[in-house]
PDB file of N, CA and C in Angstrom:
ATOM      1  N   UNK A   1      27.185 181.104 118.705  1.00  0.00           N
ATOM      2  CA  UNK A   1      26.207 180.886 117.657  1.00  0.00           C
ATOM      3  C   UNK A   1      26.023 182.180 116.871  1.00  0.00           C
ATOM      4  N   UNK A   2      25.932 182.148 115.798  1.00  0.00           N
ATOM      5  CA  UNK A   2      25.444 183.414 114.873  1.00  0.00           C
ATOM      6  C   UNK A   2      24.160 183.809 114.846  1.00  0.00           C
ATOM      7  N   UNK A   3      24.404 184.950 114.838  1.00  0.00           N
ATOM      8  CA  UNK A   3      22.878 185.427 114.753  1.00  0.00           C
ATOM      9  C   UNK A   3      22.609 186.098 113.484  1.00  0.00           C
ATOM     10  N   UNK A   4      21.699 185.603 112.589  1.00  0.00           N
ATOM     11  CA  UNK A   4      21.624 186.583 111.255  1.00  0.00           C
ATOM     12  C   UNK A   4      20.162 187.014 111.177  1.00  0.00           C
ATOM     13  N   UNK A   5      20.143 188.816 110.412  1.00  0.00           N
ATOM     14  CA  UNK A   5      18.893 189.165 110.247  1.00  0.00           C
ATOM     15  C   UNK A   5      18.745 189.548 108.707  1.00  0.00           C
ATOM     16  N   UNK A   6      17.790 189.314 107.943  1.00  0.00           N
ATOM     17  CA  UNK A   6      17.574 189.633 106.831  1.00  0.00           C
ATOM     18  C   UNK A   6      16.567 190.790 106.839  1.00  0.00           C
ATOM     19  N   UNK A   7      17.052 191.854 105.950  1.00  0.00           N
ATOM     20  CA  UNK A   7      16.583 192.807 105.851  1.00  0.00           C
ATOM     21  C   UNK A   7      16.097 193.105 104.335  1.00  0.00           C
ATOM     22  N   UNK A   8      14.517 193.220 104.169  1.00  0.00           N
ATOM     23  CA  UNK A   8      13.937 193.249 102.590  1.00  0.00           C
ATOM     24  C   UNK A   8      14.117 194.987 102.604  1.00  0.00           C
ATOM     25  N   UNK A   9      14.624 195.339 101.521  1.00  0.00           N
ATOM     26  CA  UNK A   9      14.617 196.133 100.892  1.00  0.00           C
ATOM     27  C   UNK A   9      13.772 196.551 100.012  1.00  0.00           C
ATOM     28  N   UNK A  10      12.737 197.720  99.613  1.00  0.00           N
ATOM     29  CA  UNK A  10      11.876 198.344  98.863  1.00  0.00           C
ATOM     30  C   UNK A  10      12.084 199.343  98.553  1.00  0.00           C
ATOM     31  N   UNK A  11      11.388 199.892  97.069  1.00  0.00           N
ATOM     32  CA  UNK A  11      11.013 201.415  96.614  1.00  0.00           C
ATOM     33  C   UNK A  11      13.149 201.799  96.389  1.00  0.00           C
ATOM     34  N   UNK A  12      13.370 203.077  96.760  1.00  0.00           N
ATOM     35  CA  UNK A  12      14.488 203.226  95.876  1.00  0.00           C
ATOM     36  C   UNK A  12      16.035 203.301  97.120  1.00  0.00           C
ATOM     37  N   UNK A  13      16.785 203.404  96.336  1.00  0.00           N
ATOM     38  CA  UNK A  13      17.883 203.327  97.558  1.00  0.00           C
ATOM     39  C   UNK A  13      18.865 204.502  96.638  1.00  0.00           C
ATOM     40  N   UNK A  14      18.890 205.767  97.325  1.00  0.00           N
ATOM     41  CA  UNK A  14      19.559 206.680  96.805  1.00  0.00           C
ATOM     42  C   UNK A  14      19.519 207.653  97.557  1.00  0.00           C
ATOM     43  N   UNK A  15      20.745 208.994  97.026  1.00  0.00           N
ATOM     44  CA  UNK A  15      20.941 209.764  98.116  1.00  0.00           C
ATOM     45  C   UNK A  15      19.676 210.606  99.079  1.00  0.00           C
ATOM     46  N   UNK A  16      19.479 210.601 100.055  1.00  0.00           N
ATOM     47  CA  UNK A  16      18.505 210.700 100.852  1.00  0.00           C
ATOM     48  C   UNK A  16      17.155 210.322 100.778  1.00  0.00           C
ATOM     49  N   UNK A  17      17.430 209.116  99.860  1.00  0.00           N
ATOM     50  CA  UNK A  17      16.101 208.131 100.128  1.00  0.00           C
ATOM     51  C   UNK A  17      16.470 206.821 100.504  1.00  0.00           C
ATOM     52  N   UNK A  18      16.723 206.480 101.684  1.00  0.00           N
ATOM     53  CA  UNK A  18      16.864 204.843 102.008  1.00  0.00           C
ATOM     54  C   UNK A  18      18.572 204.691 102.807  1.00  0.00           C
ATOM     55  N   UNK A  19      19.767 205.596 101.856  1.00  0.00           N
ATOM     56  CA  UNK A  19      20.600 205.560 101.936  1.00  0.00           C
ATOM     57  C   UNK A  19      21.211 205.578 103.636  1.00  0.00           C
ATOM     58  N   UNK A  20      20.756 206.518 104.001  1.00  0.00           N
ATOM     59  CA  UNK A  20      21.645 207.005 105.339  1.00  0.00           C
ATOM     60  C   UNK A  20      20.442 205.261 106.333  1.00  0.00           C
ATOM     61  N   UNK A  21      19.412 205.499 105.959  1.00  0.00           N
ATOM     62  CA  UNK A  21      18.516 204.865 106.915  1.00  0.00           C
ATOM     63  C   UNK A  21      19.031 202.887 107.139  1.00  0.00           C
ATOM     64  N   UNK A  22      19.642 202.528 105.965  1.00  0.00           N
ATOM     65  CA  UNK A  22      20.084 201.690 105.658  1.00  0.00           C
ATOM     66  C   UNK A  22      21.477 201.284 106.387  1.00  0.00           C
ATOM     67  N   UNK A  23      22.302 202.134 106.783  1.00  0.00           N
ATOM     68  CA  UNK A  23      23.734 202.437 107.086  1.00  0.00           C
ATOM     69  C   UNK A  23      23.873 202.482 109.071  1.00  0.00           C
ATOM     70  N   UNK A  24      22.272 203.230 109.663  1.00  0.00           N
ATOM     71  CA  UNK A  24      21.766 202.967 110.814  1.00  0.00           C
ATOM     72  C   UNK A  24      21.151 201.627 111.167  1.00  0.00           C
ATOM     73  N   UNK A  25      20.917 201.330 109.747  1.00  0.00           N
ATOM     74  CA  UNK A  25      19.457 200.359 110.515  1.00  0.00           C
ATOM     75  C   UNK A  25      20.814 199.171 110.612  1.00  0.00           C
ATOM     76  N   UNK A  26      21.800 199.006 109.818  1.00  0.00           N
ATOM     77  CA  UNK A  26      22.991 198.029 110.140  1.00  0.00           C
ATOM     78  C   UNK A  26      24.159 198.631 110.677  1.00  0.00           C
ATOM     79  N   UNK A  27      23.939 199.551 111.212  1.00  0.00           N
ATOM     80  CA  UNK A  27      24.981 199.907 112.498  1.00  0.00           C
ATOM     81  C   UNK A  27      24.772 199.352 113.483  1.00  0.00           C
ATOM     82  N   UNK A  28      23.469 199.368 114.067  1.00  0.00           N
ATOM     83  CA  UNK A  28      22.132 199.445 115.367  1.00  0.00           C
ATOM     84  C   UNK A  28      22.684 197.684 115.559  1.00  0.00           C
ATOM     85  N   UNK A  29      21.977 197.369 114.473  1.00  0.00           N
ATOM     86  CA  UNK A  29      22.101 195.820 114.463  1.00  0.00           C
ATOM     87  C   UNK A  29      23.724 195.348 115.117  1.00  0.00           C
ATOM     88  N   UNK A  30      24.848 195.830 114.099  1.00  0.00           N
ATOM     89  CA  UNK A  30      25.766 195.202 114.856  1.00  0.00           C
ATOM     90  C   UNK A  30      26.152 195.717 116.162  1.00  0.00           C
ATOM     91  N   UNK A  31      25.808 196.585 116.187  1.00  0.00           N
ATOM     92  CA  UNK A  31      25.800 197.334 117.869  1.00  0.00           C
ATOM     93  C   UNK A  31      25.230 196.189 118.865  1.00  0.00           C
ATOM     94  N   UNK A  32      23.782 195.722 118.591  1.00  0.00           N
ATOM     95  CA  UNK A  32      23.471 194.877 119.369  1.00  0.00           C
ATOM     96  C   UNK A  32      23.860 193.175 119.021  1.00  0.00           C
ATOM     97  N   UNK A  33      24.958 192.863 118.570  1.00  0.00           N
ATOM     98  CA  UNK A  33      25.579 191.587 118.351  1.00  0.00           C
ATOM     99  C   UNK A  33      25.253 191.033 117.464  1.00  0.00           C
ATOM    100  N   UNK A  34      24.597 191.698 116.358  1.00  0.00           N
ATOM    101  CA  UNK A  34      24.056 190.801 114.996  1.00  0.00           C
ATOM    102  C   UNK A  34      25.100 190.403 114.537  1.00  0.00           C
ATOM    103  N   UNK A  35      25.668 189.296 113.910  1.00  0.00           N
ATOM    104  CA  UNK A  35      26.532 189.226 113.314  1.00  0.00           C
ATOM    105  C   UNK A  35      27.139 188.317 111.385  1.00  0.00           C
ATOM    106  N   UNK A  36      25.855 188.584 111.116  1.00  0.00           N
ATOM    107  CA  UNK A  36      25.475 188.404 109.532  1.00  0.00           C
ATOM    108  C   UNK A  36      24.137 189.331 109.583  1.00  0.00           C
ATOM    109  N   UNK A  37      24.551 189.669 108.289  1.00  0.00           N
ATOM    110  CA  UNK A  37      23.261 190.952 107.925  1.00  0.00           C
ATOM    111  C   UNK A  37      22.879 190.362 106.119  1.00  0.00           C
ATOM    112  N   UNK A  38      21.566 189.684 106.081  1.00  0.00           N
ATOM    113  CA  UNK A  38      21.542 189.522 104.462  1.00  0.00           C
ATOM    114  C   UNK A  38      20.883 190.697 103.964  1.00  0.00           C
ATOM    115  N   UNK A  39      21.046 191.707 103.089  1.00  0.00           N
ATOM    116  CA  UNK A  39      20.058 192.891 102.588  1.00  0.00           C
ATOM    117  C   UNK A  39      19.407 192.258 101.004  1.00  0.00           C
ATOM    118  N   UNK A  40      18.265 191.976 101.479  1.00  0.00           N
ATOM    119  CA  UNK A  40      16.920 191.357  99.978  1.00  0.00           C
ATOM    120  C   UNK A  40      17.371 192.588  99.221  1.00  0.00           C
ATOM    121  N   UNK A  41      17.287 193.042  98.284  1.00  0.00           N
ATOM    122  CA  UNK A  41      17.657 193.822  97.074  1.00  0.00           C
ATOM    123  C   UNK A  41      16.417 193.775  96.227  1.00  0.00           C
ATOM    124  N   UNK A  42      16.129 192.372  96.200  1.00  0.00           N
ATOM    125  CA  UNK A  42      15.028 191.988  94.973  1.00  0.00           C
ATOM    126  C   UNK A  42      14.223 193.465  94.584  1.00  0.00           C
ATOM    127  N   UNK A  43      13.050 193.568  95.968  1.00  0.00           N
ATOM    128  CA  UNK A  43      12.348 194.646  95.577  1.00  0.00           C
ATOM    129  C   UNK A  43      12.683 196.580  95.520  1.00  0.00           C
ATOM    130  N   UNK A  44      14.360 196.372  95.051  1.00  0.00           N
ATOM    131  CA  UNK A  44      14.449 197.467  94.974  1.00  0.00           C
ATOM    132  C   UNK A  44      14.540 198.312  93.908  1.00  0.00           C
ATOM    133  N   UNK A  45      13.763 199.312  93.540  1.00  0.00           N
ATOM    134  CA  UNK A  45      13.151 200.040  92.264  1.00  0.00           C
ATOM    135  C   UNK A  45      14.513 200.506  91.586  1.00  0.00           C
ATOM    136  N   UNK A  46      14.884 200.852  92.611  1.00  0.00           N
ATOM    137  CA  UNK A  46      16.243 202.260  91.764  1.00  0.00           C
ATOM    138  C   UNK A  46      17.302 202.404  92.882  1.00  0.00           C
ATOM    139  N   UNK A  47      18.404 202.381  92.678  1.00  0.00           N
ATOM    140  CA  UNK A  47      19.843 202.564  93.150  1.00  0.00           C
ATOM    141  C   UNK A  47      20.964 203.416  92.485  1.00  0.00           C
ATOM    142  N   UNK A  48      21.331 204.811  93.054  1.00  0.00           N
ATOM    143  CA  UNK A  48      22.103 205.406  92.561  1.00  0.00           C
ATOM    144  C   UNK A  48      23.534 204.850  93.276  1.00  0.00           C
ATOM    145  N   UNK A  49      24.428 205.871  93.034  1.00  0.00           N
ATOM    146  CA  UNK A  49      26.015 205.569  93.599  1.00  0.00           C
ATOM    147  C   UNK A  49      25.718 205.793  94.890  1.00  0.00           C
ATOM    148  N   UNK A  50      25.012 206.397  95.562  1.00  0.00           N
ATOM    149  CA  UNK A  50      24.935 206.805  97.083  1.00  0.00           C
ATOM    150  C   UNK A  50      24.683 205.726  97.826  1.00  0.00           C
ATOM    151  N   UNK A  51      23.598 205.444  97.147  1.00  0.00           N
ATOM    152  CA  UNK A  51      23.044 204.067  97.542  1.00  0.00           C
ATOM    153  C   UNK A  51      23.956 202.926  97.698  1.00  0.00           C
ATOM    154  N   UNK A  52      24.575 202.637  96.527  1.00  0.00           N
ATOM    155  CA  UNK A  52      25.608 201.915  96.245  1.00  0.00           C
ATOM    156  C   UNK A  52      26.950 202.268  97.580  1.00  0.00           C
ATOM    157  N   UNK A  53      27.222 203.337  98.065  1.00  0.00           N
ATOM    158  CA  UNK A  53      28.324 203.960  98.893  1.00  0.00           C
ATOM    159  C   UNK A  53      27.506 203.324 100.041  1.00  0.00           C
ATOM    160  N   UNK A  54      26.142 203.113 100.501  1.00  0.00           N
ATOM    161  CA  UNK A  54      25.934 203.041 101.894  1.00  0.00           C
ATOM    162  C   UNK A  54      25.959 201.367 101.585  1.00  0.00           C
ATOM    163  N   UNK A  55      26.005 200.839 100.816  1.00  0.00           N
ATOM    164  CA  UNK A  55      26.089 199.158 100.731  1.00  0.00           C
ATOM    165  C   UNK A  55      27.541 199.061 101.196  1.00  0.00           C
ATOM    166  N   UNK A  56      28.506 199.493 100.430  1.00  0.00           N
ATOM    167  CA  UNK A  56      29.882 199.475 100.503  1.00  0.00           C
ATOM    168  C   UNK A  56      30.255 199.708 102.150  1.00  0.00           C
ATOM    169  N   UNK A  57      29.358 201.039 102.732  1.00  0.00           N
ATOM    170  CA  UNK A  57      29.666 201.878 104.311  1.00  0.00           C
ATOM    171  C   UNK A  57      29.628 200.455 105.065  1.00  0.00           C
ATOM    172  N   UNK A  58      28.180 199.920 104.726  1.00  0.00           N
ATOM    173  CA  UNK A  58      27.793 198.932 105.415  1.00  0.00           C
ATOM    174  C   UNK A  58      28.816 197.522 105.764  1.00  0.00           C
ATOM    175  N   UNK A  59      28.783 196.959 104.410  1.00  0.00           N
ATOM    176  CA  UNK A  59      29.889 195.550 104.440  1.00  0.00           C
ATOM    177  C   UNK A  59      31.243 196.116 105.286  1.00  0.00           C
ATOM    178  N   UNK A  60      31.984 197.183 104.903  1.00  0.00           N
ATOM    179  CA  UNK A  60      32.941 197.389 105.509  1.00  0.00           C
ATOM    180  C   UNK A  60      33.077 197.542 106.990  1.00  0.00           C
ATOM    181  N   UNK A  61      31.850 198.568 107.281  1.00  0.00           N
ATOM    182  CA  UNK A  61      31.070 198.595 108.689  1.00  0.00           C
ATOM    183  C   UNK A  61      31.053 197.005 109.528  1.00  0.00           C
ATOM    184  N   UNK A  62      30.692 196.547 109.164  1.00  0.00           N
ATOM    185  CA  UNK A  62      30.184 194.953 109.104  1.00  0.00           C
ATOM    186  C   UNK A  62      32.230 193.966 109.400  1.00  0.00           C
ATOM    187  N   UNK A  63      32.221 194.127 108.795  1.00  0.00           N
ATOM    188  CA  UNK A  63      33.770 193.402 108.094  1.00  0.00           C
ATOM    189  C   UNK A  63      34.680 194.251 109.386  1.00  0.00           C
ATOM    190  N   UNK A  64      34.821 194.873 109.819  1.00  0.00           N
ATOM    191  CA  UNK A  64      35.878 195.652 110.452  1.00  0.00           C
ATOM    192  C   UNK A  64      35.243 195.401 112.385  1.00  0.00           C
ATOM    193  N   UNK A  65      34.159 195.125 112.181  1.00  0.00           N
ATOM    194  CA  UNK A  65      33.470 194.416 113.637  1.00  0.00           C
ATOM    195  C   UNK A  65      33.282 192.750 113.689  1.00  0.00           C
ATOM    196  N   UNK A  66      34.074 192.295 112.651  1.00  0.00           N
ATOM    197  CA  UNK A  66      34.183 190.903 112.605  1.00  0.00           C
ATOM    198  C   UNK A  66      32.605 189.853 112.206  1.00  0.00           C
ATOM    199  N   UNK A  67      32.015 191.191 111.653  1.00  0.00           N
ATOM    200  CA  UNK A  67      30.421 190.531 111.156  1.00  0.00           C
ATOM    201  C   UNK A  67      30.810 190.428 109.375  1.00  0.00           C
ATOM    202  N   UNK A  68      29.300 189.976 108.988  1.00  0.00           N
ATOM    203  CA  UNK A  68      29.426 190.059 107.864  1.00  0.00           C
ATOM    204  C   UNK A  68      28.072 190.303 106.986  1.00  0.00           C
ATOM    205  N   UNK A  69      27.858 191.032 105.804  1.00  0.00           N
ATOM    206  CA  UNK A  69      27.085 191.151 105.241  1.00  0.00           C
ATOM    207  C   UNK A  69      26.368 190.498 103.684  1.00  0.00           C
ATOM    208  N   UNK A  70      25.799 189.958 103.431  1.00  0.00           N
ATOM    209  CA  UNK A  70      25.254 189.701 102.538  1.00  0.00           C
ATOM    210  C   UNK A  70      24.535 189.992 101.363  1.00  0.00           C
ATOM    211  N   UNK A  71      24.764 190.542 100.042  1.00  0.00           N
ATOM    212  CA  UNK A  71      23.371 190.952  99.044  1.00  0.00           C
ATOM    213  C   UNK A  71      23.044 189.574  98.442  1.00  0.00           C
ATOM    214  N   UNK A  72      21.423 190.124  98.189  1.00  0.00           N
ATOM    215  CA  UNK A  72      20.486 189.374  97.547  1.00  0.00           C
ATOM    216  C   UNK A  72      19.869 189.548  97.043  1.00  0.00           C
ATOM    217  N   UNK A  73      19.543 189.083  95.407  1.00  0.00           N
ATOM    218  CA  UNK A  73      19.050 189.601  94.265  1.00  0.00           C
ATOM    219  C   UNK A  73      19.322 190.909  93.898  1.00  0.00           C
ATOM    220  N   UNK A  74      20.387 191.509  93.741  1.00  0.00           N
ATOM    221  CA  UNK A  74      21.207 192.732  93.485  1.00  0.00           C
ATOM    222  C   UNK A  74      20.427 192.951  91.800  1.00  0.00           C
ATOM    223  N   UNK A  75      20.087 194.193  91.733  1.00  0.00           N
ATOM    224  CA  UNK A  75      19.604 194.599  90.279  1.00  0.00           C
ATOM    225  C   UNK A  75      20.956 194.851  89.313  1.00  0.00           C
ATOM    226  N   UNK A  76      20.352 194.538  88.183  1.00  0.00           N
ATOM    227  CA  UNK A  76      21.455 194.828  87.014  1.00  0.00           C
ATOM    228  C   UNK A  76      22.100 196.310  86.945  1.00  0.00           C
ATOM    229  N   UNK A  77      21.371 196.965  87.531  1.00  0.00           N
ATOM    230  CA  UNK A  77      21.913 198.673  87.363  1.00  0.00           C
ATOM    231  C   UNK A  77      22.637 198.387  88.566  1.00  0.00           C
ATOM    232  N   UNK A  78      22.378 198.146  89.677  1.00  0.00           N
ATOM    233  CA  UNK A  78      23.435 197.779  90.913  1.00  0.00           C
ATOM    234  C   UNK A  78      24.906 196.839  90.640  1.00  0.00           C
ATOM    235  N   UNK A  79      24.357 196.166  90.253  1.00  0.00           N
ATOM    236  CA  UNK A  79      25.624 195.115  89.899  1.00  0.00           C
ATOM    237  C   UNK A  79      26.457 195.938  88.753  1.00  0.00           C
ATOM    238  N   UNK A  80      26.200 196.794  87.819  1.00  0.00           N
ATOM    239  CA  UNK A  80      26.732 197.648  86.959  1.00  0.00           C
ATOM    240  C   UNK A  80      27.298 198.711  87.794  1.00  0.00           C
ATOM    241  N   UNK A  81      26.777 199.523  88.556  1.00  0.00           N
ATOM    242  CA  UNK A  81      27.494 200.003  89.248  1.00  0.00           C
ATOM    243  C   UNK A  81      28.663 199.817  90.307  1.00  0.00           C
ATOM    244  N   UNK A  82      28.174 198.482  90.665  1.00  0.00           N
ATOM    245  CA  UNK A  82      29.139 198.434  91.631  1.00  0.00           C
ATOM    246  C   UNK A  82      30.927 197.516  90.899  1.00  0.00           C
ATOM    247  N   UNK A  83      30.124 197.362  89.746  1.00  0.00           N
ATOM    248  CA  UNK A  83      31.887 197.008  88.562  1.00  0.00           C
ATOM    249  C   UNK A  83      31.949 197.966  87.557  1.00  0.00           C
ATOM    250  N   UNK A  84      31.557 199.239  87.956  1.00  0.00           N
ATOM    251  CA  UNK A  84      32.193 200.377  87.033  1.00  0.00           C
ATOM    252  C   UNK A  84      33.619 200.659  87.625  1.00  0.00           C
ATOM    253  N   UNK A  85      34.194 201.052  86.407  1.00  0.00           N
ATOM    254  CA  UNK A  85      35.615 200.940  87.296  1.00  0.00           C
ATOM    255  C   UNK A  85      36.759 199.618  87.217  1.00  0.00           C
ATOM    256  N   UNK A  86      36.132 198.217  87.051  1.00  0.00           N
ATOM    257  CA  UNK A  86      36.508 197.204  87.395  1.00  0.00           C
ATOM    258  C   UNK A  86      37.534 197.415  85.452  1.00  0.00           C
ATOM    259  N   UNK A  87      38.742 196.819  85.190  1.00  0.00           N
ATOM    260  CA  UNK A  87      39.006 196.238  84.175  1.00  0.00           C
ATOM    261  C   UNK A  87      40.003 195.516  83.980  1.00  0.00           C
TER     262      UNK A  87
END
């Protein structure tokens, strides 16, 4: 059976605010057999690239232990960032 935890997100997600804490708090989890992780986004103020790098740490983190991760309500500056690059 799967086990999934949703995790709300608040205030900002950037380099040493949220970033590293985010990357533990879904390590921990799949450590102890979580194996879907949804991260709420909605209430999040501000997201730099760091931020953006510990989303990426994470899914891959996630993906390479045969779990999987989820975003939800991703902000327009997030979703811009994360298809810079894309063409």
């Amino acid at each position: 059976m799967d086990s999934v935890v949703a995790l709300d997100l608040s205030g900002r997600l950037a380099l040493g605010d949220g970033d590293e804490l985010l990357k533990q708090t879904v390590r921990s989890l799949l450590t102890r057999g979580i194996n879907r992780v949804v991260v709420n986004l909605a209430e999040v103020s501000y997201a730099d690239s760091s931020g953006l790098g510990a989303i990426v740490s994470v899914f891959l983190e996630a993906r390479k232990s045969g779990a999987a991760v989820k975003l939800h309500s991703p902000s327009k500056r997030l979703q811009a960032l994360a298809s810079f690059g894309r063409g």
